[in-house]
Protein backbone atom coordinates (compact mmCIF):
# COMPACT_ATOMS: atom_id res chain seq x y z
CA UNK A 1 13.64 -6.95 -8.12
CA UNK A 2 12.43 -3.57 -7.50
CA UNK A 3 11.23 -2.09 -4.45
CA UNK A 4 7.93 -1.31 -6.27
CA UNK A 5 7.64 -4.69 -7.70
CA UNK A 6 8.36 -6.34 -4.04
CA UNK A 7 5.65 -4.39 -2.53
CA UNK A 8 3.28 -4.97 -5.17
CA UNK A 9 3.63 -8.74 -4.93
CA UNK A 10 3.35 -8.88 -1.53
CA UNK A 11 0.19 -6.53 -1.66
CA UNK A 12 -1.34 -9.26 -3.92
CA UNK A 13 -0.41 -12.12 -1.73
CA UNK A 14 -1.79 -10.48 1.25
CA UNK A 15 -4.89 -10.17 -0.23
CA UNK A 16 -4.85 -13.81 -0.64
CA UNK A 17 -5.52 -14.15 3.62
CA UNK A 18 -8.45 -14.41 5.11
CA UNK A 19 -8.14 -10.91 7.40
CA UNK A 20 -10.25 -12.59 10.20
CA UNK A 21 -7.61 -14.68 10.91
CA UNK A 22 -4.56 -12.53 11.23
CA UNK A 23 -3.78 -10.58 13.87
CA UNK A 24 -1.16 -8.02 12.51
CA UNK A 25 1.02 -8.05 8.71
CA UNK A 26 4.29 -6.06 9.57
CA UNK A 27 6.37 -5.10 5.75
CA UNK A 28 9.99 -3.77 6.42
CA UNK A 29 12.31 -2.94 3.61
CA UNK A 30 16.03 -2.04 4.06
CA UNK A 31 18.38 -0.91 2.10
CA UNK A 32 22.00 -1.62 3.27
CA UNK A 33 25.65 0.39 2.17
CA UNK A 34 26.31 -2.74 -0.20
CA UNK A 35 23.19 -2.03 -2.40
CA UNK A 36 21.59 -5.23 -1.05
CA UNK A 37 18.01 -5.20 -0.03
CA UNK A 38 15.76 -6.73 2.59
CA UNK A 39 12.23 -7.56 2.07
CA UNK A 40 10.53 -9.07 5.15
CA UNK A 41 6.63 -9.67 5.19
CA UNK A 42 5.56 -11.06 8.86
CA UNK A 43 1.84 -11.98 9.05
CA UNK A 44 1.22 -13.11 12.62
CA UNK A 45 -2.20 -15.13 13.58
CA UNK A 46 -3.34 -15.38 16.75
CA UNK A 47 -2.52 -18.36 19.29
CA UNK A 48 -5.20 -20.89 18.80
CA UNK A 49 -7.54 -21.95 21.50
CA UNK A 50 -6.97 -25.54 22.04
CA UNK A 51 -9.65 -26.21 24.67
């Protein structure tokens, strides 16, 4: 899959989230010396409030 293609579907699946819930989205993509890719997507939500 394309870099494009990657981004684009995560774009659509982060639109998906309610945005009042998350705290921060953080996208990396990295391209290693083999021609392999990573694609990481971290949404983090805050802690919840358990009182």
């Amino acid at each position: 899959m394309d870099n494009k293609k990657m981004l684009d579907t995560a774009i659509e699946m982060l639109q998906q989230l309610s945005i009042g819930d998350i705290e921060t989205v953080q996208i990396d993509n990295t391209n290693y010396d083999d021609d392999s890719v990573r694609f990481t997507v971290d949404v983090m939500y805050p802690a919840k409030d358990d009182k």
